[in-house]
Protein backbone atom coordinates (compact mmCIF):
# COMPACT_ATOMS: atom_id res chain seq x y z
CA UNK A 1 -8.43 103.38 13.12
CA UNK A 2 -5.96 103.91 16.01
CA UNK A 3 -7.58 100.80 17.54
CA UNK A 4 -7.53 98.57 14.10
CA UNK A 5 -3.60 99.72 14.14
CA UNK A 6 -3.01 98.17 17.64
CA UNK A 7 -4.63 95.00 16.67
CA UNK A 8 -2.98 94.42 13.74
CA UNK A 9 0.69 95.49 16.47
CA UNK A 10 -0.65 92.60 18.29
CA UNK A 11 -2.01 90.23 16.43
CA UNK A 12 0.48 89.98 13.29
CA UNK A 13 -0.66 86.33 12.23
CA UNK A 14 -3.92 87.98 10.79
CA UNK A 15 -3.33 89.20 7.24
CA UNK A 16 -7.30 90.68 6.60
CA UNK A 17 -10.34 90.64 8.96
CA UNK A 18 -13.23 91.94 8.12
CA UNK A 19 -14.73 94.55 11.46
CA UNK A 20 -17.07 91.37 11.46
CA UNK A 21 -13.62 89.35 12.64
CA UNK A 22 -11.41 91.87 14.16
CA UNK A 23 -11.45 90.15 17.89
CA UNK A 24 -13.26 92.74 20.59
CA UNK A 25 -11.03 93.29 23.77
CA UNK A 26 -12.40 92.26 26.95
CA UNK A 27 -12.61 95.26 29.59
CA UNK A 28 -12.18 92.91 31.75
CA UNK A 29 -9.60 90.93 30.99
CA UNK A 30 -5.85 91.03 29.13
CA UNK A 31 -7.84 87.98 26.05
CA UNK A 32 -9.32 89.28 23.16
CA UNK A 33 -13.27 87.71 22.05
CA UNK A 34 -15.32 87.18 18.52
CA UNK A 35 -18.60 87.55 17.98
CA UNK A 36 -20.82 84.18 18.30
CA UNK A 37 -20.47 82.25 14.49
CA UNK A 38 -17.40 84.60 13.78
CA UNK A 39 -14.59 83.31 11.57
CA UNK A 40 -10.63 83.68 12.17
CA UNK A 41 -9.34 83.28 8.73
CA UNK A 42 -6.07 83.62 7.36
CA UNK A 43 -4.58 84.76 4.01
CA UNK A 44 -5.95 87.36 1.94
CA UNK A 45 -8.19 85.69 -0.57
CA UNK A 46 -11.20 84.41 1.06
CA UNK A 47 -12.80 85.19 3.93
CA UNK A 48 -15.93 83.88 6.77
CA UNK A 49 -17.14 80.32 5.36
CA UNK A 50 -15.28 80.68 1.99
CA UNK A 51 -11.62 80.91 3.97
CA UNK A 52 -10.12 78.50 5.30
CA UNK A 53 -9.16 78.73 9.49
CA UNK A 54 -11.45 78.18 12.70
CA UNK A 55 -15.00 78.95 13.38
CA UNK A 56 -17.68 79.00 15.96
CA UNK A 57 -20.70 76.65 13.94
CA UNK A 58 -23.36 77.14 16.86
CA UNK A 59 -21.34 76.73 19.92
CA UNK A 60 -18.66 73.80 18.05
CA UNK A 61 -15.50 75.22 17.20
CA UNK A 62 -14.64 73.97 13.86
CA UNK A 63 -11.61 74.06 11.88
CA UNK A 64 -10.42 73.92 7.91
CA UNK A 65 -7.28 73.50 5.98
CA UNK A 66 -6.44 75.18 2.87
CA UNK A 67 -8.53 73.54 0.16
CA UNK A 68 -10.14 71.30 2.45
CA UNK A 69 -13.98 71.57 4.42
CA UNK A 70 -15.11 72.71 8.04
CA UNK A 71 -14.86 69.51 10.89
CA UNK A 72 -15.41 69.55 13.66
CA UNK A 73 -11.75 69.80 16.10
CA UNK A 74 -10.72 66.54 16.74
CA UNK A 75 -13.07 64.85 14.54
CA UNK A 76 -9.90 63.90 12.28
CA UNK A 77 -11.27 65.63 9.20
CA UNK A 78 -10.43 69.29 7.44
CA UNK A 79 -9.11 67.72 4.55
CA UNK A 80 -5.65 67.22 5.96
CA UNK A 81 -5.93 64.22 8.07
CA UNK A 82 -7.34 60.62 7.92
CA UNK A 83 -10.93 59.23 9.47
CA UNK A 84 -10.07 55.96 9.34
CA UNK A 85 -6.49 53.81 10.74
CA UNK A 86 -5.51 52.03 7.39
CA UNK A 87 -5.83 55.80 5.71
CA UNK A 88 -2.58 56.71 8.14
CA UNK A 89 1.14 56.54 5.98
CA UNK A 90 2.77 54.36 8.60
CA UNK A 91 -0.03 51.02 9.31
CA UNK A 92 -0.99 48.41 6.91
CA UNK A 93 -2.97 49.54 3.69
CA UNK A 94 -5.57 46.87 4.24
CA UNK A 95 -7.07 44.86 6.82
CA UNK A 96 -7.93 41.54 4.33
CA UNK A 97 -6.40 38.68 5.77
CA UNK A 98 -5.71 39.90 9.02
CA UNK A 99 -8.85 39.26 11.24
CA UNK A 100 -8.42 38.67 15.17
CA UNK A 101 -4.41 39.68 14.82
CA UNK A 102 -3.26 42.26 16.80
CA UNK A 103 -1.53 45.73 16.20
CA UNK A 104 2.40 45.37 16.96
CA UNK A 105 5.09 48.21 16.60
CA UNK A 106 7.78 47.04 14.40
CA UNK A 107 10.88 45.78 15.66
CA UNK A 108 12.74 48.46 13.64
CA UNK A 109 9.95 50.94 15.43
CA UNK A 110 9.10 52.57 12.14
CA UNK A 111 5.49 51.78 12.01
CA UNK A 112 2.86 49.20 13.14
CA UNK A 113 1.72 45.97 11.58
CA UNK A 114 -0.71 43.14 12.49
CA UNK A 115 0.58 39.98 14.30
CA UNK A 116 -1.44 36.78 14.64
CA UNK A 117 -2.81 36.22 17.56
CA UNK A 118 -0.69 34.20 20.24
CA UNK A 119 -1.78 30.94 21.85
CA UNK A 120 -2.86 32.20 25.48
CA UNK A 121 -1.90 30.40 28.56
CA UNK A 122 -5.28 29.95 30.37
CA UNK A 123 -4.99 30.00 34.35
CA UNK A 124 -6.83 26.40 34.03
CA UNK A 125 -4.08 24.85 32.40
CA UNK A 126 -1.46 25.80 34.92
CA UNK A 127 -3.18 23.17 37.07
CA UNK A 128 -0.73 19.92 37.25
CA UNK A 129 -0.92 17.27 39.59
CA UNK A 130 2.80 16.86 39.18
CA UNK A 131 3.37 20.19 40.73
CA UNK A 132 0.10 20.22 42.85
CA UNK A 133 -0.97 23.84 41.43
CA UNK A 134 -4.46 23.69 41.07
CA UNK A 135 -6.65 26.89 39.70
CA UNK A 136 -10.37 27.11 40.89
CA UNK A 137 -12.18 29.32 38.15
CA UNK A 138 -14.87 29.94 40.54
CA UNK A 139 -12.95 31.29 42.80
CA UNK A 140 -9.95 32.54 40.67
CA UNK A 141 -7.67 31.46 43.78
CA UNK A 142 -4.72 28.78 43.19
CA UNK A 143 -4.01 26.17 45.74
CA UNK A 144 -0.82 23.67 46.47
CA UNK A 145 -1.24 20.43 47.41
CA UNK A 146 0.26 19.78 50.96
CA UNK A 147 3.98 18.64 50.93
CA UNK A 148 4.39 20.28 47.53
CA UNK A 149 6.33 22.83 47.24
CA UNK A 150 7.44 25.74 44.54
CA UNK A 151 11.08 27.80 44.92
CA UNK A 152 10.37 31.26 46.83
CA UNK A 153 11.00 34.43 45.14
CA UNK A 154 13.80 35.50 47.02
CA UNK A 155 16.32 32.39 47.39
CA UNK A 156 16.17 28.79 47.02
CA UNK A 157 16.70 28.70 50.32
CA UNK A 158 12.93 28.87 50.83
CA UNK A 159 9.83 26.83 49.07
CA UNK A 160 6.42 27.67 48.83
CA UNK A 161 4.39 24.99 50.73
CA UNK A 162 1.21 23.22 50.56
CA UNK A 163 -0.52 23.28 53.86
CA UNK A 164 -3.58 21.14 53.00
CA UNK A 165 -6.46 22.04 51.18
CA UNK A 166 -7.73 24.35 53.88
CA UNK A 167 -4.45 26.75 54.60
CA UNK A 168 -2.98 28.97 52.65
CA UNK A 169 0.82 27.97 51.14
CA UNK A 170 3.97 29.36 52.96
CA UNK A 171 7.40 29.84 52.90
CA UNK A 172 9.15 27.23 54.77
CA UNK A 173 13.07 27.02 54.91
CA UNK A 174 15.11 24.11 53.54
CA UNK A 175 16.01 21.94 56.53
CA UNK A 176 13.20 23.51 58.78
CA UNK A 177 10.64 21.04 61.08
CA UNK A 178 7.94 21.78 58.70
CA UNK A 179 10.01 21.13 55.29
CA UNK A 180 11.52 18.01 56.52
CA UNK A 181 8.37 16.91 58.23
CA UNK A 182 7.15 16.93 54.27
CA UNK A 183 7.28 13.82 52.21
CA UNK A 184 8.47 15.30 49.02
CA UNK A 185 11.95 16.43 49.99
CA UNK A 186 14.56 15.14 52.76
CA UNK A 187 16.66 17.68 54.83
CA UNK A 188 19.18 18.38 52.52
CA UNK A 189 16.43 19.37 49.88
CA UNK A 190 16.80 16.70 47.63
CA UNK A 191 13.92 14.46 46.45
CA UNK A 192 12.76 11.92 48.92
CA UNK A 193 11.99 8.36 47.30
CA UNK A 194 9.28 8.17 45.26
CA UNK A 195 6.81 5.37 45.36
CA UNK A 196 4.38 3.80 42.96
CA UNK A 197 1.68 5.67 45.25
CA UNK A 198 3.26 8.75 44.83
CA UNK A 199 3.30 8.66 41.15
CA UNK A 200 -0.60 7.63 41.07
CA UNK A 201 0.68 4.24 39.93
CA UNK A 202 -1.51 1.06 40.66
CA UNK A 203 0.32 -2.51 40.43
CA UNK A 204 -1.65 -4.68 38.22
CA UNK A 205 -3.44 -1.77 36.86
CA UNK A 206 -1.10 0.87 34.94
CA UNK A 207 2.03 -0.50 36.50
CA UNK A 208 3.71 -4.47 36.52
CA UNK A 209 4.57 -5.47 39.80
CA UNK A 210 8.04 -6.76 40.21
CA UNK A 211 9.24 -10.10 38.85
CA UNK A 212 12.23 -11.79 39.47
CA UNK A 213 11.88 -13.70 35.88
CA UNK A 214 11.89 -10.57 34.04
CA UNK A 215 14.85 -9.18 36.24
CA UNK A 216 16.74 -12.44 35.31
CA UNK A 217 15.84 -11.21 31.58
CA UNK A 218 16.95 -7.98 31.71
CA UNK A 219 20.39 -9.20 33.50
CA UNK A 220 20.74 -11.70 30.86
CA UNK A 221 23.74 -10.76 27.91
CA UNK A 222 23.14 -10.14 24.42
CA UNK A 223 23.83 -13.55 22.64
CA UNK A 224 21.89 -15.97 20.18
CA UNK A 225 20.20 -18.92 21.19
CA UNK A 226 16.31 -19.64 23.03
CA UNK A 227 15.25 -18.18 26.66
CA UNK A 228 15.40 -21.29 28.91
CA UNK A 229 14.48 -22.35 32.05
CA UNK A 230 15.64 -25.40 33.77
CA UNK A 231 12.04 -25.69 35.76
CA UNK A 232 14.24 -24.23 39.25
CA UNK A 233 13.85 -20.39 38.50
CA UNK A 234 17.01 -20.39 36.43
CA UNK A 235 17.04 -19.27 32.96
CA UNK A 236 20.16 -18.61 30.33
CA UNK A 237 20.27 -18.69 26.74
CA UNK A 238 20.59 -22.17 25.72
CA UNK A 239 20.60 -24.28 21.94
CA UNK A 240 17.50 -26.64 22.88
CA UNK A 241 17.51 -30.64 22.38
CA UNK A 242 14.92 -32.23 20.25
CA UNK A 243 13.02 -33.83 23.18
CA UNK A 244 13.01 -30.03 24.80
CA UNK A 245 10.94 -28.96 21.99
CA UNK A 246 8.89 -31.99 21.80
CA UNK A 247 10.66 -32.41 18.17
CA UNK A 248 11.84 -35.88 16.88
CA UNK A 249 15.69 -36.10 16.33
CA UNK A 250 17.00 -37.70 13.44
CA UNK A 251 17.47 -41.33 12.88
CA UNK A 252 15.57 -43.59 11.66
CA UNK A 253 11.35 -43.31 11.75
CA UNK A 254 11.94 -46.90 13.71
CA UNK A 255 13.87 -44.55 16.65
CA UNK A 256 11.47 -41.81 16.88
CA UNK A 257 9.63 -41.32 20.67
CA UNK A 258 6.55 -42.44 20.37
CA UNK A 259 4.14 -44.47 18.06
CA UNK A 260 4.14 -43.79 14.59
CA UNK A 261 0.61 -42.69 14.28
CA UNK A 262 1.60 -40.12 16.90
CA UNK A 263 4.03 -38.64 14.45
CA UNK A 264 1.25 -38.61 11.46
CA UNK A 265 2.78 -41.97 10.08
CA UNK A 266 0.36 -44.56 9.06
CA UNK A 267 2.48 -48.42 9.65
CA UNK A 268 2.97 -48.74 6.05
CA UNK A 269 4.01 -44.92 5.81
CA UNK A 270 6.78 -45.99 8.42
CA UNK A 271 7.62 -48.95 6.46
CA UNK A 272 7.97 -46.55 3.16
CA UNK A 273 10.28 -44.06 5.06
CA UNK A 274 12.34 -47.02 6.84
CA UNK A 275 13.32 -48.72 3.74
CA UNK A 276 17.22 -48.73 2.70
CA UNK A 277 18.62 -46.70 -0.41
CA UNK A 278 18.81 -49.24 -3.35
CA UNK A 279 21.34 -47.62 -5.46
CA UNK A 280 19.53 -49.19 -8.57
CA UNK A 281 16.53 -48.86 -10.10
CA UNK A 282 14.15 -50.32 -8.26
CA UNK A 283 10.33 -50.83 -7.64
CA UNK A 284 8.23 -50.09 -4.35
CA UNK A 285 5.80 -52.76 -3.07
CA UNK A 286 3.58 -52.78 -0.17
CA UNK A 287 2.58 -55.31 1.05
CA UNK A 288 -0.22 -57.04 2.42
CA UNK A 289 0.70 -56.90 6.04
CA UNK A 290 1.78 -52.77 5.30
CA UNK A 291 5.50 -53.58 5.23
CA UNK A 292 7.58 -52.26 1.84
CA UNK A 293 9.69 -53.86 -0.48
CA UNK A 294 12.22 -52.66 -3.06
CA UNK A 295 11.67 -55.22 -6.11
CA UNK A 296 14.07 -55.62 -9.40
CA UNK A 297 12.13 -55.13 -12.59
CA UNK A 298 12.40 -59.25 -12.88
CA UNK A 299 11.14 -59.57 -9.50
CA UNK A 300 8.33 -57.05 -10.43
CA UNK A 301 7.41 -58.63 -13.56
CA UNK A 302 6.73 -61.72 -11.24
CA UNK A 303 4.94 -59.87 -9.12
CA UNK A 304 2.60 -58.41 -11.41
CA UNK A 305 2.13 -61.68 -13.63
CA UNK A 306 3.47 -60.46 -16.53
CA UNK A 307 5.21 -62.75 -19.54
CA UNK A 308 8.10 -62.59 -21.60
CA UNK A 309 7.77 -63.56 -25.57
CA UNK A 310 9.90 -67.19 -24.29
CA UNK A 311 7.76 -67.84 -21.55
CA UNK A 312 4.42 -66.50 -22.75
CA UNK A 313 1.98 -69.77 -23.25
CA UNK A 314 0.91 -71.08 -27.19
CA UNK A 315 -1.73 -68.81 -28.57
CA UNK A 316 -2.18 -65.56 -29.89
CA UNK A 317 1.26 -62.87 -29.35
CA UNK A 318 1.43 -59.62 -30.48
CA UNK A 319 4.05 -57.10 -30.26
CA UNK A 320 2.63 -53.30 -31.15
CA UNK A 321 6.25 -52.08 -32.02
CA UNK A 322 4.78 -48.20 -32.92
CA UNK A 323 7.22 -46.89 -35.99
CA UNK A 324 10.05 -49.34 -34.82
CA UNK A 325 10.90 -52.65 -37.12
CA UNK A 326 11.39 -55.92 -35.43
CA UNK A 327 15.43 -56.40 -35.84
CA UNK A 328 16.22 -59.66 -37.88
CA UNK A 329 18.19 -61.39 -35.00
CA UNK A 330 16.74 -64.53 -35.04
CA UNK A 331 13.86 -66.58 -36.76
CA UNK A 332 10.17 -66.91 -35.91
CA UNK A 333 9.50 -70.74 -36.26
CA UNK A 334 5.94 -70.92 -35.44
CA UNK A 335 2.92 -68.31 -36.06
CA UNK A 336 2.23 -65.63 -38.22
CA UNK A 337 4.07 -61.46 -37.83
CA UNK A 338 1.67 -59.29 -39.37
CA UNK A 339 3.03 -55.53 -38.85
CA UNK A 340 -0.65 -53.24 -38.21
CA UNK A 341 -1.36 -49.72 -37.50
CA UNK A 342 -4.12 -49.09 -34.97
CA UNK A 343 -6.66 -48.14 -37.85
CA UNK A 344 -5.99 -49.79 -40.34
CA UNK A 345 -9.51 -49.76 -42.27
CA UNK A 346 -10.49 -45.57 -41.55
CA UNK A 347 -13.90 -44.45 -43.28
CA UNK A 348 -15.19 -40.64 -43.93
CA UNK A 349 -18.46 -39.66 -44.51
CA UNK A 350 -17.49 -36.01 -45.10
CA UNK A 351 -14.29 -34.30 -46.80
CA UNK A 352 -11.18 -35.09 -45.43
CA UNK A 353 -7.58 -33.22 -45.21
CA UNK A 354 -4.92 -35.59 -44.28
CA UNK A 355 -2.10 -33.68 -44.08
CA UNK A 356 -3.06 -33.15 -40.74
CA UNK A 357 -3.65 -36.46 -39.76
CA UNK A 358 -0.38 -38.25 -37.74
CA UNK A 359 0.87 -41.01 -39.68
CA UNK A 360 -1.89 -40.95 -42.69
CA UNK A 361 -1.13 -43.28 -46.19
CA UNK A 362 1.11 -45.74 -43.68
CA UNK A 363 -1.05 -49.05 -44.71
CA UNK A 364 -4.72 -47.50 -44.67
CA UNK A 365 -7.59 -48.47 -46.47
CA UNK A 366 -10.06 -45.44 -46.80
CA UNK A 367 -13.75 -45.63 -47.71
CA UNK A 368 -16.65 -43.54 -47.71
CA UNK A 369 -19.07 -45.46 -44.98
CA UNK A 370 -22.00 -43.03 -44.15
CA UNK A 371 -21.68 -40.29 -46.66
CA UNK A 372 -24.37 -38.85 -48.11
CA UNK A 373 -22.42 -37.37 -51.11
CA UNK A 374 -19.16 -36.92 -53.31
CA UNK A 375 -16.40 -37.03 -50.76
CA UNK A 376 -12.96 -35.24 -51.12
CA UNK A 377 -9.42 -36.59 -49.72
CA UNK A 378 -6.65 -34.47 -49.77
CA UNK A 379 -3.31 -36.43 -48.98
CA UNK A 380 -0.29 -35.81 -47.28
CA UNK A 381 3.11 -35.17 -49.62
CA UNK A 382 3.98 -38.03 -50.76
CA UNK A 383 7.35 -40.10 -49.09
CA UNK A 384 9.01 -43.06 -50.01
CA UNK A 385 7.22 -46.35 -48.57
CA UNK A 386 3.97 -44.42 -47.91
CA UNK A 387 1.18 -46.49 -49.22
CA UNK A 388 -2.83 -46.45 -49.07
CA UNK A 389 -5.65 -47.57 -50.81
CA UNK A 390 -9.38 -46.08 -51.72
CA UNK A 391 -12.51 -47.92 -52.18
CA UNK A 392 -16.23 -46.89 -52.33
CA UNK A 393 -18.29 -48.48 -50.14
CA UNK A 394 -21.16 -46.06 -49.93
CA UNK A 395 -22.51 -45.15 -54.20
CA UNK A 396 -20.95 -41.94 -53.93
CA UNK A 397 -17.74 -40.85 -55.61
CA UNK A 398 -14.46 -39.53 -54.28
CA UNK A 399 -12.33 -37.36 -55.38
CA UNK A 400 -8.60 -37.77 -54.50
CA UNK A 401 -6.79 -34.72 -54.22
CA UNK A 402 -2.79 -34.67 -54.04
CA UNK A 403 -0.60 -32.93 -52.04
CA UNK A 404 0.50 -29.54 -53.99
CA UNK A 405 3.53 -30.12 -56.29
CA UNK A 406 2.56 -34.22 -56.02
CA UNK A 407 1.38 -36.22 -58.94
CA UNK A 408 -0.59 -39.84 -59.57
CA UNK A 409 1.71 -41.22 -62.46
CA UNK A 410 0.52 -42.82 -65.30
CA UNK A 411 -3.38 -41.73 -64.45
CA UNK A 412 -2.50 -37.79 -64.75
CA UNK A 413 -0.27 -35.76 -67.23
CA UNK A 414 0.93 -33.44 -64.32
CA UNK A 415 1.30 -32.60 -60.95
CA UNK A 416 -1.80 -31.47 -58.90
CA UNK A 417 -4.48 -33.34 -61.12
CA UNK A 418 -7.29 -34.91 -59.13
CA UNK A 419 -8.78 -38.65 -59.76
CA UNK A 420 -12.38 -38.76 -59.40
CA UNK A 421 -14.06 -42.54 -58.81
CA UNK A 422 -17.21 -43.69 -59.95
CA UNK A 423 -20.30 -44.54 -57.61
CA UNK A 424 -20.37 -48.24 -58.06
CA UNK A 425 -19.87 -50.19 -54.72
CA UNK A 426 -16.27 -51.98 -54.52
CA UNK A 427 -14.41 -49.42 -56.74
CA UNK A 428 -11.47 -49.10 -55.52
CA UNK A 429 -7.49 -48.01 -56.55
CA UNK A 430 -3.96 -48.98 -54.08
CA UNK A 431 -1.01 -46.57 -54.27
CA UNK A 432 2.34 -46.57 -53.39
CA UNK A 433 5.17 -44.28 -52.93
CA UNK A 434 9.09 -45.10 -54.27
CA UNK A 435 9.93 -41.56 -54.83
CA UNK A 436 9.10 -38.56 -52.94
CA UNK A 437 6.21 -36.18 -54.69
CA UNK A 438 4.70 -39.65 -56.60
CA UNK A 439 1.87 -42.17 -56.45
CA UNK A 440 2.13 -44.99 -58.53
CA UNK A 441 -0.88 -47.11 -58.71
CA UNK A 442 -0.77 -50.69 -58.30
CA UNK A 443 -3.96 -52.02 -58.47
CA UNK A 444 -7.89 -50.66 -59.14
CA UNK A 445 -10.77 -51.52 -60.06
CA UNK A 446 -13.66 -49.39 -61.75
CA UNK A 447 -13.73 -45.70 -63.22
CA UNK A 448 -11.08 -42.88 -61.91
CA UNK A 449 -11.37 -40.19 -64.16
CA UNK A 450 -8.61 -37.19 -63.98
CA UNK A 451 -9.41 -33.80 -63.76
């Protein structure tokens, strides 16, 4: 018990142990020992595997928190920690979206979070023949060019340069034999001249060559007008003549340059475009040896052989006057007027509507030539001095139908009555028309029944 006493004096942090757990001192040394698979538990209501505190599992010294299980130490587990990197409180919850980023402390440097990936600089593309760095990835070395050069470290006082492609780059001062013997800077350290070599350009190739033409161009001031040389290496901006262009100047065709087939004229084209304004009404000929005329409307009638009614020759004259009259303003001593429509004498073999017929019941005689059957003709309203007449040629009859609202007088008892013929060859009936919406009949022959 005395023993027991001291531990407990010594060892405060253990509330209960079991004489399984009370630690054994070492004769030999100031540390106290367990027994192999011995628990150091703490609190007072479970003890060994039940408790919760370390252990010796077989030679691995394991560990559990209150209410969790026995790990390993430094596996991560006993209940109070996390296995896995998303499971700590201060990292992303998830790792969706965020494949080949990397793992960046915040800028406020209150946790971590995944960045995408940068774009890496590869050695390789450091190579430049501008600045004659060139990386060798077999070899992982870099090499300068000879006469490049790159600013030292220290001061721009010095340049790193290019010894050829078998010595290694040094520092050469500005102004020394070496850096002036370069052909990249002068003595000063400025830029020596470049030249079309030294810029890999070719003339002809990737590069135009000089040329005094363009120079005289490019020198030339803004101002309208055409890019013109006077054939002596001259050129200015310049309003060009019509010959300059090759372009006829105005004039006459007659003054032109050249022939006139040259120009796309034909000679009695020319002759057309050459001829004077007549300021009249007027008549082109062209004539036989392809020279053009203006003519008067006399001149043309000449021309073309026509006659007028006092100098046409004895015979036959007729006058086709369309609607108009002939005006009473003289007197027709010899020959015979006869006024005439150009179909006069109009058969139909079929029914007929004439309302839609220009100029219908003006002087017509209508038959029934080539039917094969009672015909029907319906007639236009009836106007004053209309007049027409019906006969039947072919033995079949016809009926005559009026124009709605007219009426045949006399032969009907009221408007819109039909007159049917008979089918006897030569019947036939004449109208006329005094007042509008009536036919009066004023001659016939055989049967026209109303109906």
């Amino acid at each position: 018990m005395k023993r027991i006493l001291k531990i407990f004096l010594v060892l405060p942090i253990f509330a209960v142990l079991s004489s399984a757990q009370i630690p054994q001192p070492n004769p030999y040394s100031k540390y106290f020992s367990l027994a192999a698979g011995g628990y150091l538990n703490f609190g007072s209501l479970a003890y060994g595997a039940n408790g919760y505190g370390i252990r010796d599992n077989g030679g691995t010294l394991q560990y559990k928190n209150s209410g969790g299980s026995w790990a390993n130490i430094g596996s991560g587990g006993g209940g109070g920690g996390s296995s896995t990197f998303i499971g700590l409180t201060d990292v992303p919850a998830s790792f969706s979206g965020a494949g080949g980023y990397l793992v960046k402390v915040k800028s406020d440097a209150s946790a971590l979070e995944f960045v995408a990936t940068p774009s890496w600089i590869t050695l390789t593309s450091l190579s430049s023949s501008a600045t004659g760095l060139t990386y060798t990835n077999t070899t992982g070395a870099f090499s300068l060019t000879a006469n490049y050069m790159i600013p030292g470290p220290a001061t721009l006082n010095y340049v790193l340069m290019g010894n050829g492609a078998s010595a290694a780059p040094t520092f050469q001062a500005l102004g020394s034999a070496a850096f002036t013997a370069s052909t990249a800077y002068d003595a000063a350290g400025a830029a020596a001249a470049v030249t079309p070599t030294t810029l890999g350009l070719v003339i002809g190739t990737n590069t135009q060559a000089y040329n005094a033409k363009l120079t005289g161009l490019s020198n030339l001031a803004d101002a309208a007008g055409w890019y013109h040389s006077n054939g002596s290496g001259t050129y200015a901006w310049s309003t060009p003549s019509y010959s300059d262009v090759g372009a006829e100047q105005s004039g006459a065709v007659s003054t032109h340059n050249g022939s006139a087939s040259a120009h796309g004229f034909t000679t009695a084209g020319k002759a057309i475009a050459n001829v004077t304004n007549p300021s009249a009404i007027t008549f082109l000929r062209v004539n036989a040896d392809n020279s053009a005329t203006l003519l008067s409307a006399s001149d043309m009638r000449t021309a073309l052989g026509l006659d007028t009614a006092a100098t046409h020759a004895a015979g036959d004259f007729s006058v086709a006057a369309g609607s108009s009259s002939i005006v009473t303003t003289g007197t027709v001593t010899a020959g015979t007027w006869q006024s005439y429509s150009d179909s006069l004498i109009v058969d139909y073999s079929s029914t007929t509507d004439l309302t839609s017929v220009s100029g219908a019941c003006h002087g017509q005689s209508y038959g029934n030539t080539g039917a094969s059957g009672t015909i029907t003709i319906t007639l236009p309203a009836a106007a004053a001095k209309m007049r027409f007449s019906v006969e039947v040629v072919a033995a079949y009859a016809i009926v005559l139908t009026p124009h709605t609202g007219d009426q045949f007088d006399v032969l009907t008892s009221a408007a819109n009555k039909t007159l049917t013929s008979d089918t006897v060859s030569n019947t036939f009936i004449y109208f006329e028309c005094r007042t509008a919406g009536h036919w009066r009949m004023k001659a016939m022959n055989g049967s026209w029944v109303s109906s």
